[in-house]
N, C-alpha and C. Protein backbone atom coordinates (compact mmCIF):
# COMPACT_ATOMS: atom_id res chain seq x y z
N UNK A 1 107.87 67.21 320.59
CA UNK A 1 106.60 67.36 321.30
C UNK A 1 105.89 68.60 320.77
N UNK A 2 104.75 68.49 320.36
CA UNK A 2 103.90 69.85 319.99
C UNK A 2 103.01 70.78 321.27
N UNK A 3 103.56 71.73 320.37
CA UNK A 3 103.28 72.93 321.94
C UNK A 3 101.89 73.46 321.61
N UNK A 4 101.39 73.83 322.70
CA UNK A 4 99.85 74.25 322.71
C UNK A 4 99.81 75.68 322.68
N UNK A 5 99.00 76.05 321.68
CA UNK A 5 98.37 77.42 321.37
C UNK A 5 97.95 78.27 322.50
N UNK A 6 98.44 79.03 322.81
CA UNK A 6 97.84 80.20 323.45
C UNK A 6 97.84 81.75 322.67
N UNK A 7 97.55 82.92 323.37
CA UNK A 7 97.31 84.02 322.66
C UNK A 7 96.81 85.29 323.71
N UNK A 8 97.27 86.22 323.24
CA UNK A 8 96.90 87.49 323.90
C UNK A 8 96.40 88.00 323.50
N UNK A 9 94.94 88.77 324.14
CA UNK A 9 94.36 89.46 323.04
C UNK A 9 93.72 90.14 324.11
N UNK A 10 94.63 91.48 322.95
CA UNK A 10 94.35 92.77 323.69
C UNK A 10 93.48 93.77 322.80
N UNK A 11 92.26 94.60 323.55
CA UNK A 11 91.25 95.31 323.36
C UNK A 11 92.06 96.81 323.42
N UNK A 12 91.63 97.65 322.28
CA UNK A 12 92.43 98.46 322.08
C UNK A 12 91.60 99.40 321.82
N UNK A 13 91.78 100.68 322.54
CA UNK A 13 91.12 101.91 322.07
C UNK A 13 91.84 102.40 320.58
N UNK A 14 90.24 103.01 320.17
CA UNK A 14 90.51 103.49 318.55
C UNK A 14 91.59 104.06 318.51
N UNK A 15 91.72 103.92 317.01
CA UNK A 15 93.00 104.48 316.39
C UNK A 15 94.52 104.34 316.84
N UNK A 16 94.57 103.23 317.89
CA UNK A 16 95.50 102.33 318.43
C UNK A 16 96.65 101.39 318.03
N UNK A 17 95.81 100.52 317.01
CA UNK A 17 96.12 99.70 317.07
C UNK A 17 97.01 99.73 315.66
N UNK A 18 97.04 100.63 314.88
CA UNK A 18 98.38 100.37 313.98
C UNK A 18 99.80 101.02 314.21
N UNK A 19 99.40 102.04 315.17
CA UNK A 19 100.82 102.47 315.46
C UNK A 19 101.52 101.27 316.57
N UNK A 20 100.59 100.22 317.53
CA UNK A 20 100.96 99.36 317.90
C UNK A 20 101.70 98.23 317.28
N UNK A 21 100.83 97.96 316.32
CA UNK A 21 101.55 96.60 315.34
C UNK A 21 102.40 97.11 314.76
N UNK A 22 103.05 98.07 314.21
CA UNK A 22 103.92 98.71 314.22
C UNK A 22 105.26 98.85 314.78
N UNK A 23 104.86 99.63 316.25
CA UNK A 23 106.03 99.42 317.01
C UNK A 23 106.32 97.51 317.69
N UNK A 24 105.46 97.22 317.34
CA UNK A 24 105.86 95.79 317.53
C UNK A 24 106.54 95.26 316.41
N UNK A 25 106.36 95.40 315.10
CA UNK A 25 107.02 95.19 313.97
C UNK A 25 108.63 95.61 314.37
N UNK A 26 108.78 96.35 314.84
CA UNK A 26 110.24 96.92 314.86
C UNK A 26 110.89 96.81 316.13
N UNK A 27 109.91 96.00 316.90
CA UNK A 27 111.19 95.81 318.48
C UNK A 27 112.21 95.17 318.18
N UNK A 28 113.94 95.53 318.96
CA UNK A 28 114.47 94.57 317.98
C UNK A 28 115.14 95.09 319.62
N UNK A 29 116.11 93.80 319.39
CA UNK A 29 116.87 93.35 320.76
C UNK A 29 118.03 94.56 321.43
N UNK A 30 118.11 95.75 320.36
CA UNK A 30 118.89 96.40 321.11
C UNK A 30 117.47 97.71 321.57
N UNK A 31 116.63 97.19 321.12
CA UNK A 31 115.78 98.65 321.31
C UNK A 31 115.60 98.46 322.93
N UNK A 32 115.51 97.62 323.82
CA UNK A 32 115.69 98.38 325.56
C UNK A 32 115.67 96.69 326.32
N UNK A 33 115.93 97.00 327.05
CA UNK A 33 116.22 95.77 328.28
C UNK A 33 115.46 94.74 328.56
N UNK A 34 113.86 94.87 328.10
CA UNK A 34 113.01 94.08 327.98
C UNK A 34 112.69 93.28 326.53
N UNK A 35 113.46 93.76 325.52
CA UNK A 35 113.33 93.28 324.10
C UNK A 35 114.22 92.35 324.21
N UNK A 36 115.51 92.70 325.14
CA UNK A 36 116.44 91.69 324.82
C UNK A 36 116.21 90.39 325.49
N UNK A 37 115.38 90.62 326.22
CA UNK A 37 114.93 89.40 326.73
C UNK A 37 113.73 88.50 326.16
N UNK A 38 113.80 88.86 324.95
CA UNK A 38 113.38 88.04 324.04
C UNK A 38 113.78 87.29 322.78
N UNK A 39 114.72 87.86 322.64
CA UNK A 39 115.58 87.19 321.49
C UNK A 39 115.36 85.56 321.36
N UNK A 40 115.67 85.44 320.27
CA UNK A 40 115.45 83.75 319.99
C UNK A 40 114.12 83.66 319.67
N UNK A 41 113.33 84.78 320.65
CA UNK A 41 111.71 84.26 320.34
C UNK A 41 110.58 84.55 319.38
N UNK A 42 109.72 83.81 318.55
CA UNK A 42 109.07 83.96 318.22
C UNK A 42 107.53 84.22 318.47
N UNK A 43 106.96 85.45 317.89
CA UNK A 43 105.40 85.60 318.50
C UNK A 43 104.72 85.69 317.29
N UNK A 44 103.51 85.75 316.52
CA UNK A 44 102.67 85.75 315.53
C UNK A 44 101.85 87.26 315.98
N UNK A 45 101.92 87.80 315.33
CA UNK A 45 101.21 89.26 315.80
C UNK A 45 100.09 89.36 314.82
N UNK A 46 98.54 89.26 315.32
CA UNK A 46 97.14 89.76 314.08
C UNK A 46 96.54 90.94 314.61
N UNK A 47 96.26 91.72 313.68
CA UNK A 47 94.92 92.24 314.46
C UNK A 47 93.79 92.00 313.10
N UNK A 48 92.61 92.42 314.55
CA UNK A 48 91.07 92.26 313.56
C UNK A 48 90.39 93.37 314.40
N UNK A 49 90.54 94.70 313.39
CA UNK A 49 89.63 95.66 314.29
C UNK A 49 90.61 96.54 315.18
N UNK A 50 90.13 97.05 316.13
CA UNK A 50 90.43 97.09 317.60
C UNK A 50 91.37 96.34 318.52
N UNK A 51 91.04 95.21 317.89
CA UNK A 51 91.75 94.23 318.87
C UNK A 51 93.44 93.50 318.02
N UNK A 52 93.85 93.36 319.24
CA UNK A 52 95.28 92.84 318.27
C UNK A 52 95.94 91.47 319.25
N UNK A 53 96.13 90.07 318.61
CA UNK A 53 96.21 88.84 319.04
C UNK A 53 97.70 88.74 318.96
N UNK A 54 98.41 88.27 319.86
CA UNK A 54 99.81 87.55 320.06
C UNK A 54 100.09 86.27 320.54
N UNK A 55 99.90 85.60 319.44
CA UNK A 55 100.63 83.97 319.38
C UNK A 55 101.48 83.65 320.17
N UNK A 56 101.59 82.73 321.12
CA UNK A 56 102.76 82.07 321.34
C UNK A 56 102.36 80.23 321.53
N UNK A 57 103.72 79.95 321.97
CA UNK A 57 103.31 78.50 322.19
C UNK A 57 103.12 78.13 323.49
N UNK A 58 103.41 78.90 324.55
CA UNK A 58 103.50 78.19 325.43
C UNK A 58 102.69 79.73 326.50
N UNK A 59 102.14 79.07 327.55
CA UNK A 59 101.98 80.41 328.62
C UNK A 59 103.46 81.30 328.91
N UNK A 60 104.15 80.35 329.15
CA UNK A 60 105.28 81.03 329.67
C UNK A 60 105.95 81.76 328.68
N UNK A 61 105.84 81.29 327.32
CA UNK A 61 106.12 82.58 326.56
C UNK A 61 105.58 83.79 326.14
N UNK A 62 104.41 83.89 326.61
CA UNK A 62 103.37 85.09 326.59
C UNK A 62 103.87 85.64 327.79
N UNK A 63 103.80 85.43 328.83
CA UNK A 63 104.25 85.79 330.24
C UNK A 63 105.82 86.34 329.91
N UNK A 64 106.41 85.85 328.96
CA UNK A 64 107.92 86.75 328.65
C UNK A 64 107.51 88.10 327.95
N UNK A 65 106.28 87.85 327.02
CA UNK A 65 106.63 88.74 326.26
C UNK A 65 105.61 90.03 326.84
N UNK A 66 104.67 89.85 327.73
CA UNK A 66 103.81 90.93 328.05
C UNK A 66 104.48 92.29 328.21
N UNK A 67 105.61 92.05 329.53
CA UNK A 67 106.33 93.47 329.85
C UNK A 67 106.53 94.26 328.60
N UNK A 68 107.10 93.73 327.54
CA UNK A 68 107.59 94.34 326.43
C UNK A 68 106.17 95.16 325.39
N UNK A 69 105.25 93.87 325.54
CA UNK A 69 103.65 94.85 325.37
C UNK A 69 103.21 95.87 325.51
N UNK A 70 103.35 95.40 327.18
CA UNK A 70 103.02 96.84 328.25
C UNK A 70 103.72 98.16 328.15
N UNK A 71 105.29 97.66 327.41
CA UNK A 71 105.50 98.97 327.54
C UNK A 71 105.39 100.02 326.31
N UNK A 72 105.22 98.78 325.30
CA UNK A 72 104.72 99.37 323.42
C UNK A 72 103.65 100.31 324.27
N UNK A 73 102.66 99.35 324.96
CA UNK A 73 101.09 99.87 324.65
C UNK A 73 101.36 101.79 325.39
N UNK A 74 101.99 101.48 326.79
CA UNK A 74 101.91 102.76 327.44
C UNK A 74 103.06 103.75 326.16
N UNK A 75 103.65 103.39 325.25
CA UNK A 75 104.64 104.44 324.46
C UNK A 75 103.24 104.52 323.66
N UNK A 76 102.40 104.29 322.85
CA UNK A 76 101.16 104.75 322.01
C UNK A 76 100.22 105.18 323.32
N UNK A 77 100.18 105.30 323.81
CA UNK A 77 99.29 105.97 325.02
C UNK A 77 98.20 104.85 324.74
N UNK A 78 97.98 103.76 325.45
CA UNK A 78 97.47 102.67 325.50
C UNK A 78 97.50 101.84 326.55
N UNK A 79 98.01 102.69 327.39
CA UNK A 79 98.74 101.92 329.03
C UNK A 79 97.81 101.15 329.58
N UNK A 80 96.02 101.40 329.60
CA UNK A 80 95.12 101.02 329.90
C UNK A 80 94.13 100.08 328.98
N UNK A 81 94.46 99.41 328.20
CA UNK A 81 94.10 98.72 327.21
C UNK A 81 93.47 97.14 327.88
N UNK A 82 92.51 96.48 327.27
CA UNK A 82 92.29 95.17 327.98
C UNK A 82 93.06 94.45 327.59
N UNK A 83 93.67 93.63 328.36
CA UNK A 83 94.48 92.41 327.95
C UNK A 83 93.89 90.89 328.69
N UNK A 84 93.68 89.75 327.37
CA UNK A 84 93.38 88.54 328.10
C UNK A 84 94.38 87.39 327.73
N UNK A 85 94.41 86.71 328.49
CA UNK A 85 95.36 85.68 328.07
C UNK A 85 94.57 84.43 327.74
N UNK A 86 94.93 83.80 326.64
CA UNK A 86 93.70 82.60 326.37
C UNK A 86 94.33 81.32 325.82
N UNK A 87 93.84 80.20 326.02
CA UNK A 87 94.63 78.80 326.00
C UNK A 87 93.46 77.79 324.38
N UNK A 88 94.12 77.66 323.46
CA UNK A 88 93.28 76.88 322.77
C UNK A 88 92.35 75.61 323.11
N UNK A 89 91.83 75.40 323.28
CA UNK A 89 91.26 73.86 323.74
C UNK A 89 90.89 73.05 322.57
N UNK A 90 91.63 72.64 321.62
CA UNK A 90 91.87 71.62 320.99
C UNK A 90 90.48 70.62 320.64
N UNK A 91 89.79 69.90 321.75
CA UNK A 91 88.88 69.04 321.59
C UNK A 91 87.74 69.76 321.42
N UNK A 92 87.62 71.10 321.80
CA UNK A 92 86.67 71.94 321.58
C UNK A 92 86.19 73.27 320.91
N UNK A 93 87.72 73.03 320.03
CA UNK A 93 87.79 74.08 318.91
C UNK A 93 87.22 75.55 319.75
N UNK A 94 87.98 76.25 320.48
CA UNK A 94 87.74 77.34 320.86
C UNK A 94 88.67 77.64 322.13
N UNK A 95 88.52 79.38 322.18
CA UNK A 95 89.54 79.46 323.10
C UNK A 95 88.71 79.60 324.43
N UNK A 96 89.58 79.74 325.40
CA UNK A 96 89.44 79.11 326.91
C UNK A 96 88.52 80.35 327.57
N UNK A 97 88.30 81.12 327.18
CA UNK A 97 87.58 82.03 327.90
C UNK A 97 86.09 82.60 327.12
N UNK A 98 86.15 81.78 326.07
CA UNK A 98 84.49 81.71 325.20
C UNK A 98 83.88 80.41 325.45
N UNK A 99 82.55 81.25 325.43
CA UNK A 99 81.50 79.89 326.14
C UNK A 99 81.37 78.92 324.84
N UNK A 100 81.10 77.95 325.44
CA UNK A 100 81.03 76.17 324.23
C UNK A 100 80.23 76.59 323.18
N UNK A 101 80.23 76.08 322.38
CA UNK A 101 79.13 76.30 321.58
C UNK A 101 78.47 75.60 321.19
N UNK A 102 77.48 75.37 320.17
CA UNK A 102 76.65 74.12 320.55
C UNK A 102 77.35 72.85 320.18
N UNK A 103 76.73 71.97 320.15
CA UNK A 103 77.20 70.52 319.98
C UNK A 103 77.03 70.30 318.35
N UNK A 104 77.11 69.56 317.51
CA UNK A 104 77.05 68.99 316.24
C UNK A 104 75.50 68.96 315.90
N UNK A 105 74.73 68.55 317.04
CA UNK A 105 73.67 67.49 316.53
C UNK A 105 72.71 69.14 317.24
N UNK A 106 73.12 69.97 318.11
CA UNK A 106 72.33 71.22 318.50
C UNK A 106 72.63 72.72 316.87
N UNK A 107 74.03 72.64 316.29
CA UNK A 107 74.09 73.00 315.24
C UNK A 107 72.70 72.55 314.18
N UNK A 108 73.13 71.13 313.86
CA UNK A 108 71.58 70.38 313.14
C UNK A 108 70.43 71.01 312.86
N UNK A 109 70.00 70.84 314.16
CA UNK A 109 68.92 71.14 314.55
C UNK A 109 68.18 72.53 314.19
N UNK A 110 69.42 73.79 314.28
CA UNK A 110 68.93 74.89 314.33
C UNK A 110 69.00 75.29 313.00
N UNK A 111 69.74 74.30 312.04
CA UNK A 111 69.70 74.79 310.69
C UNK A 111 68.29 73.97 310.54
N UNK A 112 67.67 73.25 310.88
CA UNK A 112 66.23 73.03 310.28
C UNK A 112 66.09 71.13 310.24
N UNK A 113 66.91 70.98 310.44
CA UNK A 113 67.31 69.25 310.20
C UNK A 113 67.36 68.10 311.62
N UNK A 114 66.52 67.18 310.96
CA UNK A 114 67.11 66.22 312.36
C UNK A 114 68.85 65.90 312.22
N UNK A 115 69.81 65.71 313.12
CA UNK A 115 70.51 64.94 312.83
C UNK A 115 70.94 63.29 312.83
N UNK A 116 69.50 62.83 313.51
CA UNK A 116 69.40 61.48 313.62
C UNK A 116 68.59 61.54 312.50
N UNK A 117 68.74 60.00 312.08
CA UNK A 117 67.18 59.65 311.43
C UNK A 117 66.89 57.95 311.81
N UNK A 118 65.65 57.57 311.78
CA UNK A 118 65.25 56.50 312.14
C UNK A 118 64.82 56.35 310.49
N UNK A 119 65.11 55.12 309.53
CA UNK A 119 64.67 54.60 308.34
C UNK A 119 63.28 53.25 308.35
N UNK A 120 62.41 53.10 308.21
CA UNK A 120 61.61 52.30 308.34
C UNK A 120 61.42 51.90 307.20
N UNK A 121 61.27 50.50 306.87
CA UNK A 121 60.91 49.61 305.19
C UNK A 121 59.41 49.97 305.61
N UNK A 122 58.23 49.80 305.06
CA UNK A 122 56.59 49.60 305.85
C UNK A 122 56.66 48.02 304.42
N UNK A 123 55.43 47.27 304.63
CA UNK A 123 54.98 46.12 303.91
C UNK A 123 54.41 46.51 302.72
N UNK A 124 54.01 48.15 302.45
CA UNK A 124 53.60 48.98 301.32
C UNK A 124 53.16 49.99 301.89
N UNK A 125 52.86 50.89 300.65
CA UNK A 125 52.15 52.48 300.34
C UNK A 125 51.51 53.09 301.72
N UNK A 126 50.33 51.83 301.88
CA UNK A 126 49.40 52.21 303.04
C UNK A 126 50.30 51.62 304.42
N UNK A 127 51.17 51.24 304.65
CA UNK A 127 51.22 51.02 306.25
C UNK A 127 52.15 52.10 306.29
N UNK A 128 53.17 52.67 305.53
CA UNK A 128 53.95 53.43 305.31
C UNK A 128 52.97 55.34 305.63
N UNK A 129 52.12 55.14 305.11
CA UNK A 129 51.14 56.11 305.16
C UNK A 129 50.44 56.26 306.66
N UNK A 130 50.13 55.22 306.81
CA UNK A 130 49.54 55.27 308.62
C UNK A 130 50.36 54.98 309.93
N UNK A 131 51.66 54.76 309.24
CA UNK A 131 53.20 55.19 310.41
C UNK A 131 53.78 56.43 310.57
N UNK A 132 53.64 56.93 309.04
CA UNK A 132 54.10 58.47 309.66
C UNK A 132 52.59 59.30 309.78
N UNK A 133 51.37 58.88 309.60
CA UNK A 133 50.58 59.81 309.87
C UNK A 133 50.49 59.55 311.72
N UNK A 134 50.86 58.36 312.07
CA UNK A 134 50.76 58.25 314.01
C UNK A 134 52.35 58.75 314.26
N UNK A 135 53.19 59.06 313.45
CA UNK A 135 54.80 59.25 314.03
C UNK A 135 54.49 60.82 313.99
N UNK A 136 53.97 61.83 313.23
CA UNK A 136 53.50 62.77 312.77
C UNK A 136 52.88 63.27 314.16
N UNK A 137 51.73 62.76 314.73
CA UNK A 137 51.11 63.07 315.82
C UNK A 137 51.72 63.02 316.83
N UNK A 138 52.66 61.72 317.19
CA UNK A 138 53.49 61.82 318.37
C UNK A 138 55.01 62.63 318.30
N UNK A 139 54.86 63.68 317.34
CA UNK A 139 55.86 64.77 317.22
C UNK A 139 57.43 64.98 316.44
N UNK A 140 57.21 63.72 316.05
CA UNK A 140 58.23 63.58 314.78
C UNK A 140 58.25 64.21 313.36
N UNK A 141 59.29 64.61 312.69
CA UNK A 141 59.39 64.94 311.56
C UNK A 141 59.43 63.78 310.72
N UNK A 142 58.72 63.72 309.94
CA UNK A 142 58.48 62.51 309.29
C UNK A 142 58.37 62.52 307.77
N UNK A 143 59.55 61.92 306.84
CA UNK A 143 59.41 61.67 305.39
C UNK A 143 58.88 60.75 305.02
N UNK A 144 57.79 60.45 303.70
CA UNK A 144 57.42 59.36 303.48
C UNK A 144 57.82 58.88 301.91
N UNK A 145 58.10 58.04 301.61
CA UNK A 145 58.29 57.70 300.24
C UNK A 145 57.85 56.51 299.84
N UNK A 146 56.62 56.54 299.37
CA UNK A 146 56.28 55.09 298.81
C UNK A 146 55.90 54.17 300.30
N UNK A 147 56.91 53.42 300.21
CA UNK A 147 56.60 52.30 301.07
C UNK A 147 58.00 53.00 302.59
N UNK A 148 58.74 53.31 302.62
CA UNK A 148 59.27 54.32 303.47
C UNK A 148 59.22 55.40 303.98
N UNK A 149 59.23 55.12 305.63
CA UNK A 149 59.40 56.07 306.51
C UNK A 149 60.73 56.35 306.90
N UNK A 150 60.84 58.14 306.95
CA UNK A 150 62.23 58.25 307.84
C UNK A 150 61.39 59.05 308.70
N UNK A 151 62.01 59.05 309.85
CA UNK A 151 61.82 59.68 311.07
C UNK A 151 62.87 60.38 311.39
N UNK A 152 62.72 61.52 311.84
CA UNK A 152 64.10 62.42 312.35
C UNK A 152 63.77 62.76 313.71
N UNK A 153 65.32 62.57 314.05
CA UNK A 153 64.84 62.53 315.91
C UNK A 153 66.64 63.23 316.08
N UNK A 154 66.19 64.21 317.60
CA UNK A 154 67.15 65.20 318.13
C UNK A 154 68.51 64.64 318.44
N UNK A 155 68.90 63.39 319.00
CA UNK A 155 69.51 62.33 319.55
C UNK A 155 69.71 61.51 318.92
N UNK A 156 71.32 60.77 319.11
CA UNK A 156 71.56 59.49 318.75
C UNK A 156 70.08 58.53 319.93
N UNK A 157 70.13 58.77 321.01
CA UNK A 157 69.81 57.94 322.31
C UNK A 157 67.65 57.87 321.87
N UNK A 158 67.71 59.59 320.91
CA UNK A 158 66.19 59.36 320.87
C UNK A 158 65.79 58.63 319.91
N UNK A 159 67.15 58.57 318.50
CA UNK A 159 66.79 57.85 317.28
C UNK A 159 66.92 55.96 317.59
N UNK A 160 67.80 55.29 318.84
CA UNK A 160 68.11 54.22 319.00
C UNK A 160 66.41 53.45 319.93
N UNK A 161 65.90 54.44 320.66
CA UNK A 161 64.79 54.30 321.48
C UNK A 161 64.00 54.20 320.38
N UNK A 162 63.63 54.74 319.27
CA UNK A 162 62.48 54.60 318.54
C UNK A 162 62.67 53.73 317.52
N UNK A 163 63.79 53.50 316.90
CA UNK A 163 64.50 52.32 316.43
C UNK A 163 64.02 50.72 317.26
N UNK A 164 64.08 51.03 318.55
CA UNK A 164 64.21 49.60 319.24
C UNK A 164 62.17 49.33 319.30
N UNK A 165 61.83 51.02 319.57
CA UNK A 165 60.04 50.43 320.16
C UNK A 165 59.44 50.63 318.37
N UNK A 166 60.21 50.70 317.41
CA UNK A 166 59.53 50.38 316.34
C UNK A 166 59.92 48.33 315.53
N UNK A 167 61.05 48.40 315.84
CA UNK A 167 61.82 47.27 315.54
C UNK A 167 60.77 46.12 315.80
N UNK A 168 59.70 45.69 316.59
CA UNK A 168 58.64 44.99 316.72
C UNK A 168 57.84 44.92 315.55
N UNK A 169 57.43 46.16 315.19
CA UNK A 169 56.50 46.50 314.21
C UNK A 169 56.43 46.04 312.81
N UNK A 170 57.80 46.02 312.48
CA UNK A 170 58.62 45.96 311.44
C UNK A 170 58.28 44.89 310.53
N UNK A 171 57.45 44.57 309.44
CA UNK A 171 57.30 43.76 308.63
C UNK A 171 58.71 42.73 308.71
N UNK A 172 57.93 40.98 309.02
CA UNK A 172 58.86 40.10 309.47
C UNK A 172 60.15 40.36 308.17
N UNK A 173 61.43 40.45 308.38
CA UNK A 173 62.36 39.94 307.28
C UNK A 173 62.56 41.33 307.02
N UNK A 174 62.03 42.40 307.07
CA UNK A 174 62.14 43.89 307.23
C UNK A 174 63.36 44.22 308.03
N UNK A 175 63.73 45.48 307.56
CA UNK A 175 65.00 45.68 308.06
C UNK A 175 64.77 47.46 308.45
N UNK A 176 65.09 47.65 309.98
CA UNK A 176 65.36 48.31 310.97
C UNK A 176 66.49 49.16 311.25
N UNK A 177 66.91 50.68 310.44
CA UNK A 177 68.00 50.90 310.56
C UNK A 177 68.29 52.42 311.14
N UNK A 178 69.07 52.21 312.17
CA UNK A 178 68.94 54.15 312.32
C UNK A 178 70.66 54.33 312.46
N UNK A 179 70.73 55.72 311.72
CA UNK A 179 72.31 56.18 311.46
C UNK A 179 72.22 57.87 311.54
N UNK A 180 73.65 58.21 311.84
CA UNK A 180 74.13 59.30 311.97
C UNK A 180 73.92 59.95 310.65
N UNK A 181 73.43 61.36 310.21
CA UNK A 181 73.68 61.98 309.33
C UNK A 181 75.37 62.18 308.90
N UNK A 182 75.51 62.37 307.91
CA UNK A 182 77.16 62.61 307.37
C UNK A 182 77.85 63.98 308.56
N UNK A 183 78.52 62.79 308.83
CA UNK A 183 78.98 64.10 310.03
C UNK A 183 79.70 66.16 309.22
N UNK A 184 78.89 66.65 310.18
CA UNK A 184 78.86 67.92 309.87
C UNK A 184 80.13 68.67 310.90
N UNK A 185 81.32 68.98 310.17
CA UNK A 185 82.36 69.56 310.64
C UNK A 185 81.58 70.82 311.68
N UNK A 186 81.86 70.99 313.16
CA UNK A 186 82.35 72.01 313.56
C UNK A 186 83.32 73.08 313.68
N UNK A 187 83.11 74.35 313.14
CA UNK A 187 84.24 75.03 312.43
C UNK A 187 84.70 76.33 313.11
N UNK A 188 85.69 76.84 313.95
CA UNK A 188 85.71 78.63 314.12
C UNK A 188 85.88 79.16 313.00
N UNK A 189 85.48 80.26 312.58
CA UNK A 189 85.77 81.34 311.43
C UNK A 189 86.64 82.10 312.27
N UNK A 190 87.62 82.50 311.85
CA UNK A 190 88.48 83.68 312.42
C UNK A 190 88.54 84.06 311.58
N UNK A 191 88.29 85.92 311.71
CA UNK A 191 88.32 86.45 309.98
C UNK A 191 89.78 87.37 310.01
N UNK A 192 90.75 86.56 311.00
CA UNK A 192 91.90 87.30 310.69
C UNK A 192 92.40 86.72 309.83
């Protein structure tokens, strides 16, 4: 069974944080009563900055290993340091105590792009020309090529609506098509 990501991440006053990773580098099971109660276990120790992250897999193994934290942090005079505990969320690529971020198609958007598009055949040059000059007015981004219109719209739901109230229009035997841009990975950067 695969275990779910969690992590500690503790806010560290300057000049802190390497004598910390440090004495964490070297806890070892005879060093005091709370180390030994970790044996067997594994933690992933980063820092970035200030701040310094501790891996585990499970809550309950973070919850083993804090005391032993707490008492690194108060031996570097750090007793007062922030500490958060945070749970990966998987479907939403981010951890549990940072706000969402945008959606795929709100990413899109802010780089400059529809992520829908509505494709229109026109019957030629000129109907193609006087669809996006009325798609143009009613607030669409609008490409024209020749005898094609694309339309870019915010929404799957806004590109399927203009798809359906153009689909009438449509030179008979003409073909009506609206699709997803190449889906655009949502990504965290962690620059640890």
């Amino acid at each position: 069974m695969a275990s779910d990501d969690w992590r500690l991440r503790i806010e560290l006053p300057p000049s802190v944080g390497e004598p910390l990773l440090e004495r964490l580098r070297l806890v070892h099971p005879e060093a005091s009563e709370l180390a030994r109660a970790l044996s067997g276990s594994r933690y992933a120790v980063t820092r970035d900055g200030e701040t310094l992250f501790v891996y585990a897999s499970t809550s309950t193994e973070l919850d083993s290993a804090r005391p032993v934290i707490d008492q690194e942090l108060a031996e570097v005079g750090a007793g007062g340091a922030t500490t958060v505990t945070e749970h990966w969320l998987a479907d939403e690529e981010r951890w549990d105590d940072e706000a969402p971020g945008p959606s795929d198609d709100e990413q899109v958007l802010a780089e400059g792009y529809a992520p829908w598009e509505v494709r229109i055949p026109c019957k030629d040059h000129r109907a193609a020309r006087e669809l996006a000059d009325r798609l143009e007015t009613e607030g669409y981004g609008v490409v024209r090529r020749w005898r094609y219109v694309i339309a870019g719209c915010a929404t799957k739901e806004d590109a399927g609506a203009l798809a359906q109230r153009l689909h009438g229009q449509a030179e008979p035997g003409g073909e009506l098509v609206w699709e997803a841009m190449e889906e655009r990975p949502f990504s965290v950067v962690n620059p640890i």
